[in-house]
C-alpha atoms as a PDB file:
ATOM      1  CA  UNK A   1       0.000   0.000   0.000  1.00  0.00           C
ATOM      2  CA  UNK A   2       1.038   3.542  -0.607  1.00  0.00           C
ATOM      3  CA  UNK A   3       0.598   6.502   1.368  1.00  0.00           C
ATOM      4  CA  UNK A   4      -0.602   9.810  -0.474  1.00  0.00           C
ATOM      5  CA  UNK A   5      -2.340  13.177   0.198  1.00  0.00           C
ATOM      6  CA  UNK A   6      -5.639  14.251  -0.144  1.00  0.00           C
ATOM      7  CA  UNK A   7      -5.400  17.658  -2.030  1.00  0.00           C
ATOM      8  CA  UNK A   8      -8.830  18.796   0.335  1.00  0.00           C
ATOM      9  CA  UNK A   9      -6.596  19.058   3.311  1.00  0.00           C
ATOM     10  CA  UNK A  10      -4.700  21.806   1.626  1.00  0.00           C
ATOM     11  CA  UNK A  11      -7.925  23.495  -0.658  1.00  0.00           C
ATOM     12  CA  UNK A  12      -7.447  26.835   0.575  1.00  0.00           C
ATOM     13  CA  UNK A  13      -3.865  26.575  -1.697  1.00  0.00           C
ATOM     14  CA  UNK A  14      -4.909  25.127  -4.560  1.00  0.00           C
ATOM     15  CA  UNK A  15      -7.362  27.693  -6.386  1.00  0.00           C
ATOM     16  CA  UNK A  16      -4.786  28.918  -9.150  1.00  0.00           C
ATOM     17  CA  UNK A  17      -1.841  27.347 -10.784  1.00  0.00           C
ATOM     18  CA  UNK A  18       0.724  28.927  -9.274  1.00  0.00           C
ATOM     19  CA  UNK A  19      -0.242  28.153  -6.027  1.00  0.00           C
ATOM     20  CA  UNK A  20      -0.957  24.708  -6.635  1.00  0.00           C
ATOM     21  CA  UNK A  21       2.784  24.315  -8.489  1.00  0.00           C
ATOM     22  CA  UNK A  22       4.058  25.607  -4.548  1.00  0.00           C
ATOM     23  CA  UNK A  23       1.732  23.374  -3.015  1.00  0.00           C
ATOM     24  CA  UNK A  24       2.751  20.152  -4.853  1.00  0.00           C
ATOM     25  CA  UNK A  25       6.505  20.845  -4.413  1.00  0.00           C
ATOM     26  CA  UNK A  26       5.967  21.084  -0.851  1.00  0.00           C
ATOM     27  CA  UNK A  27       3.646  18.430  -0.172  1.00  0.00           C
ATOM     28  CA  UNK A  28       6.405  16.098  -2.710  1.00  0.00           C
ATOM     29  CA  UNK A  29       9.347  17.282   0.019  1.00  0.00           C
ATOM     30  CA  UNK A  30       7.236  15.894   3.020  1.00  0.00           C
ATOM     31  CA  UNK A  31       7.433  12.433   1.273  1.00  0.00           C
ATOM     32  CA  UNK A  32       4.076  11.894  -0.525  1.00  0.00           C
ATOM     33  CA  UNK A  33       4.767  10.400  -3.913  1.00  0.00           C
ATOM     34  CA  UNK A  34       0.855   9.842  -4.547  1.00  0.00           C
ATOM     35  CA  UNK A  35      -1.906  12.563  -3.957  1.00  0.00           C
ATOM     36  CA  UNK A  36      -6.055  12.418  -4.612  1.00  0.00           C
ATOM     37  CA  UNK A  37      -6.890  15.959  -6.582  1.00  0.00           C
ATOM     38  CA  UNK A  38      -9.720  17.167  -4.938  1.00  0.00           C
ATOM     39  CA  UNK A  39     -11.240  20.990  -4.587  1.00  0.00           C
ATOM     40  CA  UNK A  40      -8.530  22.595  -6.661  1.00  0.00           C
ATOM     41  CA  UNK A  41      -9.504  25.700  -8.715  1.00  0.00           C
ATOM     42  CA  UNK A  42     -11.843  24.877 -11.094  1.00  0.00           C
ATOM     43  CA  UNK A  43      -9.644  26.821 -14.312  1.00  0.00           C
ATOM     44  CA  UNK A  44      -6.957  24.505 -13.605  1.00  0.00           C
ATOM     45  CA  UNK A  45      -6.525  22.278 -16.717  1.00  0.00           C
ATOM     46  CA  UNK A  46      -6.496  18.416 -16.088  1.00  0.00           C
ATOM     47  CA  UNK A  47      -3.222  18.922 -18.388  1.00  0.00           C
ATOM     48  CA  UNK A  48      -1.977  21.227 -16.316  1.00  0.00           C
ATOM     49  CA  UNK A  49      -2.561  19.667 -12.847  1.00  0.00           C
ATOM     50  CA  UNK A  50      -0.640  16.291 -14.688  1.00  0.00           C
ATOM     51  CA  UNK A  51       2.117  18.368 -15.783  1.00  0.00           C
ATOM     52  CA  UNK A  52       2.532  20.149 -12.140  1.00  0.00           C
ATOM     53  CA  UNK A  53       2.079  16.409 -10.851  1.00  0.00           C
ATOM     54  CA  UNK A  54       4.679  14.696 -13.140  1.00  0.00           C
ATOM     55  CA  UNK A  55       7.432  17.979 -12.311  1.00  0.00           C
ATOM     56  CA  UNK A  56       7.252  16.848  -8.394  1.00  0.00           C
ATOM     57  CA  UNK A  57       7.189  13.055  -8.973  1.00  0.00           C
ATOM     58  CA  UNK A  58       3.565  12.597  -7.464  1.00  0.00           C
ATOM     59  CA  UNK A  59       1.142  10.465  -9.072  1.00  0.00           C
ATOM     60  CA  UNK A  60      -2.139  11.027  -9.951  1.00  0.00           C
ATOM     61  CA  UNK A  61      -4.505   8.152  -8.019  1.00  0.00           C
ATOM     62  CA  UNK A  62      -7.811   9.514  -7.455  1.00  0.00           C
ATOM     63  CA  UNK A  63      -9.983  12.326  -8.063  1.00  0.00           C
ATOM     64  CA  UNK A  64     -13.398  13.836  -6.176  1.00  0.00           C
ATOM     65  CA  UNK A  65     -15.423  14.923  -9.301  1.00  0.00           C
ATOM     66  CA  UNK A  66     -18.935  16.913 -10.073  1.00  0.00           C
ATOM     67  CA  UNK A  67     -21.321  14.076  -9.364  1.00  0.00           C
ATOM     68  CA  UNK A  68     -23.280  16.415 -12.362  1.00  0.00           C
ATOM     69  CA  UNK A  69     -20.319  16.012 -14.349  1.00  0.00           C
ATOM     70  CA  UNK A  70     -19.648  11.913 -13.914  1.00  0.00           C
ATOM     71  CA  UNK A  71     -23.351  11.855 -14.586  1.00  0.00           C
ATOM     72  CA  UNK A  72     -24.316  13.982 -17.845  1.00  0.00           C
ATOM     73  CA  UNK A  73     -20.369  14.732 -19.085  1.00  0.00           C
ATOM     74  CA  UNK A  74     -19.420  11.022 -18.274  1.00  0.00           C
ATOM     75  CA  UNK A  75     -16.969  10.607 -21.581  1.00  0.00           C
ATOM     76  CA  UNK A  76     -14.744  13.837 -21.391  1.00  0.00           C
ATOM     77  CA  UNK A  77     -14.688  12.810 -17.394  1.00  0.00           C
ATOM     78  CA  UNK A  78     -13.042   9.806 -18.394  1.00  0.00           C
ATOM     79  CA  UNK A  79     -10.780  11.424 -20.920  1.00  0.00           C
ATOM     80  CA  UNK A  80      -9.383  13.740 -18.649  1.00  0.00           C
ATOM     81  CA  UNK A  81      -8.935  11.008 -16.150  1.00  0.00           C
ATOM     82  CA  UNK A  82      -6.521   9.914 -18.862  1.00  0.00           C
ATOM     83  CA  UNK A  83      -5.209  13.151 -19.109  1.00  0.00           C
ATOM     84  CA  UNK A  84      -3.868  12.577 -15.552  1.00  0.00           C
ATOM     85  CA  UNK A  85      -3.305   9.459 -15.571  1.00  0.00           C
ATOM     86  CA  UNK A  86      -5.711   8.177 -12.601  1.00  0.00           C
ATOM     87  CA  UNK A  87      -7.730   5.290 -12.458  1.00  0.00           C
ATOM     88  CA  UNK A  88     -10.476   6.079  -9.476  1.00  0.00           C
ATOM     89  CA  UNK A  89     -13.297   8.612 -10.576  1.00  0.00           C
ATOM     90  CA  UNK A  90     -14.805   9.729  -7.086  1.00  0.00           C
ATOM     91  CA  UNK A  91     -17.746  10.940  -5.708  1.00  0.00           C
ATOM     92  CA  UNK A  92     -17.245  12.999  -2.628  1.00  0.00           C
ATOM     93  CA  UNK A  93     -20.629  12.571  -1.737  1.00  0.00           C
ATOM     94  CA  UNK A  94     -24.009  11.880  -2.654  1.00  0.00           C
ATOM     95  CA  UNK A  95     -26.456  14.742  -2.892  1.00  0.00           C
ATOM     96  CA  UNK A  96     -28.837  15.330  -0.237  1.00  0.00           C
ATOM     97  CA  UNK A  97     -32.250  14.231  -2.129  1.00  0.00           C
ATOM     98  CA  UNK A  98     -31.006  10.667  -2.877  1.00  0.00           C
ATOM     99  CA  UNK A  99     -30.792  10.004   0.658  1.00  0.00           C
ATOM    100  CA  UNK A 100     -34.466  10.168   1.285  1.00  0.00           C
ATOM    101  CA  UNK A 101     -36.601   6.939   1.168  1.00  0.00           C
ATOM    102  CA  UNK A 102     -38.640   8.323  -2.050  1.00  0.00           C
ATOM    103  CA  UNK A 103     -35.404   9.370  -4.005  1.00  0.00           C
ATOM    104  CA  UNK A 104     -32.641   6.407  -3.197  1.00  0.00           C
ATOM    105  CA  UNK A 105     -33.410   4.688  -6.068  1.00  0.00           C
ATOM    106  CA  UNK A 106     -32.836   7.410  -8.220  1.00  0.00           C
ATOM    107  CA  UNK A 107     -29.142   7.154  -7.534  1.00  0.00           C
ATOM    108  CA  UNK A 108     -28.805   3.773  -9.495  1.00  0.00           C
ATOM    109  CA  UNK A 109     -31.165   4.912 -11.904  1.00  0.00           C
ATOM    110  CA  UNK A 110     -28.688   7.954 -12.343  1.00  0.00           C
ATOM    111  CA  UNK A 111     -25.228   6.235 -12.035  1.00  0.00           C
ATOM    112  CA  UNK A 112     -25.390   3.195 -12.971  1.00  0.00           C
ATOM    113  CA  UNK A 113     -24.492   3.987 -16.811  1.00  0.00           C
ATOM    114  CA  UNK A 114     -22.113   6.634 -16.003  1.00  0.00           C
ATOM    115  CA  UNK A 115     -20.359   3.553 -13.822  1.00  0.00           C
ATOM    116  CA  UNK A 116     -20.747   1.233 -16.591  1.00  0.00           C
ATOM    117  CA  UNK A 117     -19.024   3.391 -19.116  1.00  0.00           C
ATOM    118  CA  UNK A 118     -16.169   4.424 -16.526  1.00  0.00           C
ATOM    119  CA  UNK A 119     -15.659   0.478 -15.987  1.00  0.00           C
ATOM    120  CA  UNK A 120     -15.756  -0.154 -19.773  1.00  0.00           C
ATOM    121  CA  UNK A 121     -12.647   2.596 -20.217  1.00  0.00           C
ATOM    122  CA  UNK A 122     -10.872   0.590 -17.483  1.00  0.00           C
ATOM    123  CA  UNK A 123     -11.675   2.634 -14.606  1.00  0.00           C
ATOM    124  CA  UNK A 124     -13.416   2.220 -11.165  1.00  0.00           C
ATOM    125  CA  UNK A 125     -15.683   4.624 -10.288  1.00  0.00           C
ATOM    126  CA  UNK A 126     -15.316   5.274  -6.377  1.00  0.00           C
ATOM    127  CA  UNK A 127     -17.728   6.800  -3.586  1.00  0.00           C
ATOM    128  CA  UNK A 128     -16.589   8.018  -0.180  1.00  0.00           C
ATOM    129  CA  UNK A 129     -18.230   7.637   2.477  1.00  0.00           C
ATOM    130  CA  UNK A 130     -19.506   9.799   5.309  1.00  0.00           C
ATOM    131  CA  UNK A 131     -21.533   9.023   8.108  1.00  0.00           C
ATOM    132  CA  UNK A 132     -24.861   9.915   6.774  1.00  0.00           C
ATOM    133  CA  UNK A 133     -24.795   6.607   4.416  1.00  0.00           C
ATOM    134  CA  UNK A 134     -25.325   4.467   7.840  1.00  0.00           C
ATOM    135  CA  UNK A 135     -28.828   5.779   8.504  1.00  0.00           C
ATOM    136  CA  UNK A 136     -31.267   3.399   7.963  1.00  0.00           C
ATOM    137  CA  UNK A 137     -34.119   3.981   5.515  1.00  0.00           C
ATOM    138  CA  UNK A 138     -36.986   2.359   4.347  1.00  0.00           C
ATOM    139  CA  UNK A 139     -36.063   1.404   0.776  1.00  0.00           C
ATOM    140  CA  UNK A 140     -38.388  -0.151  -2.299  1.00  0.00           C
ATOM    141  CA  UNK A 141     -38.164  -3.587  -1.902  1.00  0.00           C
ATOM    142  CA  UNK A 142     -36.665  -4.153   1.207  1.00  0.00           C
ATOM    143  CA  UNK A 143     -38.730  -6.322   4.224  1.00  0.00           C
ATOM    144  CA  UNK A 144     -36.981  -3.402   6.506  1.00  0.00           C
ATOM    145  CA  UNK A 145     -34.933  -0.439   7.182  1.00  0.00           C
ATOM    146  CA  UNK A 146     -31.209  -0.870   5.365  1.00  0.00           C
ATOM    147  CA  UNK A 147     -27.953   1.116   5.411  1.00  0.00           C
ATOM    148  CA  UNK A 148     -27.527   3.505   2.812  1.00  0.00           C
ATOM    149  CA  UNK A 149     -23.860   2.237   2.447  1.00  0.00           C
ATOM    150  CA  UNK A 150     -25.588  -1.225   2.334  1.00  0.00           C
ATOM    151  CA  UNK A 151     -28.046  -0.214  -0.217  1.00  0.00           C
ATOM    152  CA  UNK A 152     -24.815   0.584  -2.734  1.00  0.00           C
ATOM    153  CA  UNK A 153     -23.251  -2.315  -1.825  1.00  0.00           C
ATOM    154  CA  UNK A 154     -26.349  -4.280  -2.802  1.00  0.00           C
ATOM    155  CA  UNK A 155     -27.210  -2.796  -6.201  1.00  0.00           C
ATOM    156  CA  UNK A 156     -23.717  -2.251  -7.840  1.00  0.00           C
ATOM    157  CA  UNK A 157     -21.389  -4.744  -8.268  1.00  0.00           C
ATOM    158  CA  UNK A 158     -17.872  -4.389  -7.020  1.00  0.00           C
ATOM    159  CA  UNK A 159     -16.950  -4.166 -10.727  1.00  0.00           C
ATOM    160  CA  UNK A 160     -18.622  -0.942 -10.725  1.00  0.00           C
ATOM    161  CA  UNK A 161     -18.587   1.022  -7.779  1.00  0.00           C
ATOM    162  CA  UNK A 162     -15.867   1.101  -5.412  1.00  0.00           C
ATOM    163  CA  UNK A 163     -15.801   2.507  -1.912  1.00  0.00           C
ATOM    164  CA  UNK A 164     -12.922   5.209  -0.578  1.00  0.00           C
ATOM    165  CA  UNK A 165     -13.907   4.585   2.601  1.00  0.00           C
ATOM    166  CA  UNK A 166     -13.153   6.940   5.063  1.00  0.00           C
ATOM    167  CA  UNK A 167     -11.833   5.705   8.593  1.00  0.00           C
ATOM    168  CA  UNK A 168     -12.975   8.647  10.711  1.00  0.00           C
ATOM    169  CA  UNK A 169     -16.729   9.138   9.577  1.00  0.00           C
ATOM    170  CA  UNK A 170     -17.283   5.007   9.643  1.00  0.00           C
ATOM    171  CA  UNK A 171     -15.849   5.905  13.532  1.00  0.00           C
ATOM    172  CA  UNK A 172     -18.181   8.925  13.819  1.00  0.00           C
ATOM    173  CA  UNK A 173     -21.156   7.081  12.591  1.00  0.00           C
ATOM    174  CA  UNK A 174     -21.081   4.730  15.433  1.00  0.00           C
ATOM    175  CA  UNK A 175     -19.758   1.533  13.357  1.00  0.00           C
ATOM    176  CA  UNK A 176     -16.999  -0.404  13.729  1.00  0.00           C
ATOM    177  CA  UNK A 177     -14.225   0.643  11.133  1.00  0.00           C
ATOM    178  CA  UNK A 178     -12.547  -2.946  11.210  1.00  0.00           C
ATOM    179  CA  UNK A 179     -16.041  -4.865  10.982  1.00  0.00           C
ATOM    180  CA  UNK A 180     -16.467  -2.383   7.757  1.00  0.00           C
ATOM    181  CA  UNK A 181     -13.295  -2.885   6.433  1.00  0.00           C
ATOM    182  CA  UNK A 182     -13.916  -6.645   6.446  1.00  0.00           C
ATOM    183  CA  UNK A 183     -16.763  -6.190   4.763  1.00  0.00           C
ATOM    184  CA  UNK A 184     -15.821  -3.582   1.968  1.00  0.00           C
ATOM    185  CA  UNK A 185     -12.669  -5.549   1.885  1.00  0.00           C
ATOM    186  CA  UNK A 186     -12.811  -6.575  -2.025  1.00  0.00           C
ATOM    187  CA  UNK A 187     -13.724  -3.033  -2.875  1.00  0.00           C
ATOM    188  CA  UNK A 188     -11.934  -0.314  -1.544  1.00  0.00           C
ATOM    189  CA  UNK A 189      -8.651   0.386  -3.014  1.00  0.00           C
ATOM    190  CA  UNK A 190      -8.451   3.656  -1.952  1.00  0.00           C
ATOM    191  CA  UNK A 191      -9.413   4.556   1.400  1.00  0.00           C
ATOM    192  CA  UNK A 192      -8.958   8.074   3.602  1.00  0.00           C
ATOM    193  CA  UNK A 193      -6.854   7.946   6.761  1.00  0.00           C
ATOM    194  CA  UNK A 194      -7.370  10.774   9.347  1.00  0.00           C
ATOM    195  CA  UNK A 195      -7.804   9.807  13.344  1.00  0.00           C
ATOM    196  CA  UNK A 196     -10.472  11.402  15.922  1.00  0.00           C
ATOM    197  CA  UNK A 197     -10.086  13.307  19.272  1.00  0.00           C
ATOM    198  CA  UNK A 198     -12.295  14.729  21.304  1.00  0.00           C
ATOM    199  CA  UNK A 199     -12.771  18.165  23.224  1.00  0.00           C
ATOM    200  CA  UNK A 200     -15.765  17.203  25.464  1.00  0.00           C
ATOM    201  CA  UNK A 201     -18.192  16.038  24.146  1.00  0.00           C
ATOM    202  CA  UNK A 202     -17.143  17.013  20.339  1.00  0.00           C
ATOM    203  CA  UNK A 203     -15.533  15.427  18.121  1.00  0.00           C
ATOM    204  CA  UNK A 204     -12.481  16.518  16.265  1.00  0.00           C
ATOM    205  CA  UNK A 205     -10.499  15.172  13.031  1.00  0.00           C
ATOM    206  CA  UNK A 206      -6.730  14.799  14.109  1.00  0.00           C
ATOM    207  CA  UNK A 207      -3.590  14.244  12.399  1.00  0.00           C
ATOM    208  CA  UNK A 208      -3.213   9.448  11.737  1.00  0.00           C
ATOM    209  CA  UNK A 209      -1.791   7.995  15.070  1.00  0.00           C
ATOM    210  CA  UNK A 210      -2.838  11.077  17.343  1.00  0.00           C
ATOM    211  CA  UNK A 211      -6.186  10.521  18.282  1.00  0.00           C
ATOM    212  CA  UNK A 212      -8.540   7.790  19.545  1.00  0.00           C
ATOM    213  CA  UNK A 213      -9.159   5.684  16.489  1.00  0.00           C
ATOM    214  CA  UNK A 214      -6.918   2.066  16.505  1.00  0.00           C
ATOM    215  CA  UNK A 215      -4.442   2.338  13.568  1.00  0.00           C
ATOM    216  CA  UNK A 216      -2.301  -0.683  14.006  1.00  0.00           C
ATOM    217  CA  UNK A 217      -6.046  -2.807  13.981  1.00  0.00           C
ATOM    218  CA  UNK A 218      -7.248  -0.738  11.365  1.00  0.00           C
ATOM    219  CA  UNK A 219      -3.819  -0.888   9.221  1.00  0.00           C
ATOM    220  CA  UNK A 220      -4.035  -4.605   9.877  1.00  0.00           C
ATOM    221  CA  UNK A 221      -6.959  -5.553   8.642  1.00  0.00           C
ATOM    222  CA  UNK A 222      -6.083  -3.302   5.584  1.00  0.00           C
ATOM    223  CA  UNK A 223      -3.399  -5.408   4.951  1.00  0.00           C
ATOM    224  CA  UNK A 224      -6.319  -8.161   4.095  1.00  0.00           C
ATOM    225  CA  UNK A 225      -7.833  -6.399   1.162  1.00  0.00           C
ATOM    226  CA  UNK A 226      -7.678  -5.264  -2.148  1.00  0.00           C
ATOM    227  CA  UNK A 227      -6.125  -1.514  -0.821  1.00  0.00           C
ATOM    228  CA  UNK A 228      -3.622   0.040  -2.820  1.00  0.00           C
ATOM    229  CA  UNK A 229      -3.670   3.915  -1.343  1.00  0.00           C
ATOM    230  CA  UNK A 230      -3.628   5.005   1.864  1.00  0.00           C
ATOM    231  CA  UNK A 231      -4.847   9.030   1.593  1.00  0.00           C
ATOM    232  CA  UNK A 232      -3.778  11.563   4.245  1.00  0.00           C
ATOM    233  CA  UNK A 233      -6.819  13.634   4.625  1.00  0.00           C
ATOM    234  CA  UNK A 234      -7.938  16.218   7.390  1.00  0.00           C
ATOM    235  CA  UNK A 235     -10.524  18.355   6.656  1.00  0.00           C
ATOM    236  CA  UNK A 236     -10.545  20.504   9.650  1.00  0.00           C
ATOM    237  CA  UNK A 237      -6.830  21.222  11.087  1.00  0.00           C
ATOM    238  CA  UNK A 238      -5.216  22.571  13.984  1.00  0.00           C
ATOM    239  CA  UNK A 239      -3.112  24.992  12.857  1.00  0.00           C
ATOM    240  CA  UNK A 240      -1.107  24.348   9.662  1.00  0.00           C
ATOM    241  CA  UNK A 241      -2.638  21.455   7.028  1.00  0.00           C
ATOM    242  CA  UNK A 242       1.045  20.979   6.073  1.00  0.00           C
ATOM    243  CA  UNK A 243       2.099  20.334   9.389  1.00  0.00           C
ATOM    244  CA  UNK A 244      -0.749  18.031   9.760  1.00  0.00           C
ATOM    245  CA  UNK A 245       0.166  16.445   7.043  1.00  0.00           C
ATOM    246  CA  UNK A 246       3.403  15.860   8.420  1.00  0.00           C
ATOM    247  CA  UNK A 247       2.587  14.410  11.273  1.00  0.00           C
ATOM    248  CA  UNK A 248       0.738  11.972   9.749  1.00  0.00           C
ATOM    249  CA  UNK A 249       3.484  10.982   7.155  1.00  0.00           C
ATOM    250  CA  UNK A 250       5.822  10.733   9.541  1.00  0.00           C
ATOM    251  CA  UNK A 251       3.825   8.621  12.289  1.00  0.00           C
ATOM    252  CA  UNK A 252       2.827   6.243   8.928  1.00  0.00           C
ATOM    253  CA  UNK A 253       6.615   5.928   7.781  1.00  0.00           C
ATOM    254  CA  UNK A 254       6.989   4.975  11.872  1.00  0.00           C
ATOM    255  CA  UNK A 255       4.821   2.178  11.819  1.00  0.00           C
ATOM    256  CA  UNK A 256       6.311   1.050   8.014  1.00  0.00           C
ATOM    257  CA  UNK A 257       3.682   1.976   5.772  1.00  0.00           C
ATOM    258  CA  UNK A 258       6.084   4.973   3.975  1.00  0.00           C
END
């Protein structure tokens, strides 16, 4: 498994070339060699952000893209995932209307060609997870309540829709990450490391190996499944993302995953 960088962490320095060129170098000289482009400025060309990429030796291995765009732009998607050189077309998120018990089943009915067409050009399209998608609902079809999460699960085929399953919201939903791991275990290639502390009775993201969450089980039972990329991501931070990022390298390289 490699360990890479989630471009979200660092957003706020990412909105115009020049400022993503800086950001790349110095995310390359804390040791990433693979990063996840996600909320960079949207005038930055997909040749561009390869070219920026290629000049600090990072690799391109997953993106969070328009869910409109995967949806109604699906081929030039895929071509400039070529562009770049990636693999794993991700959606950060679902929309909020799919979620409710009258709508769910418009998200197959809405993705399930886009997926098809992203497997058929040798790509995987990907959706991370928050904790919303373990609410139960009452879906079509079911004798009772299901997971959201579980709903996906049940009506795409691994072929089709992978899972960048994301350690600290599986936590913050109340689930068990390792139990989840297991049983995501043939479809998540890509998954989102960040750990979870807590200032009363809030929760806070954290820097990998500083908070609450059990890495060594968790990086275990990763060890058991089809994951290829570990991604450093923090969405809130502490003071500086970089040093965050840091942190989080260097507590990974520790326990021999850099």
């Amino acid at each position: 498994m490699q360990v890479g960088a989630q471009l979200y962490t660092v957003r706020m320095y990412t909105q115009n070339e020049k400022d993503l060129a800086y950001t790349m170098e110095r995310i390359a000289d804390l040791g990433y060699r693979t990063v996840q482009i996600s909320a960079i400025g949207p005038g930055i060309a997909p040749r561009k952000v390869r070219e920026i990429c290629d000049a600090n030796g990072l690799n391109i291995v997953l993106t969070h893209t328009d869910v409109n765009r995967i949806m109604n732009d699906t081929e030039r998607v895929i071509e400039e995932h070529n562009v770049m050189g990636c693999d794993y077309i991700g959606i950060g998120a679902m929309p909020e209307r799919y979620t409710a018990p009258e709508w769910i089943e418009r998200f197959e009915a809405d993705f399930r060609e886009p997926a098809e067409k992203i497997a058929e050009a040798g790509k995987l399209l990907m959706y991370h997870n928050h904790n919303f998608e373990f609410q139960k609902i009452a879906v079509p079809g079911e004798e009772r309540p299901i997971r959201i999460i579980e709903y996906l699960m049940k009506r795409f085929d691994p072929s089709l829709l992978g899972f960048t399953m994301d350690m600290y919201w599986v936590a913050a939903a109340g689930a068990d990450v390792t139990e989840w791991i297991g049983k995501l275990a043939d479809r998540i290639p890509c998954v989102h490391l960040k750990d979870m502390t807590v200032e009363g009775y809030a929760q806070k993201m954290a820097p990998v190996m500083e908070g609450n969450l059990n890495f060594p089980a968790i990086l275990e039972a990763l060890e058991k499944t089809n994951c290829r990329y570990l991604l450093v991501e923090q969405d809130t931070c502490e003071g500086s993302p970089f040093d965050c990022l840091r942190t989080s390298y260097e507590n990974l390289k520790a326990a021999g995953y850099c």
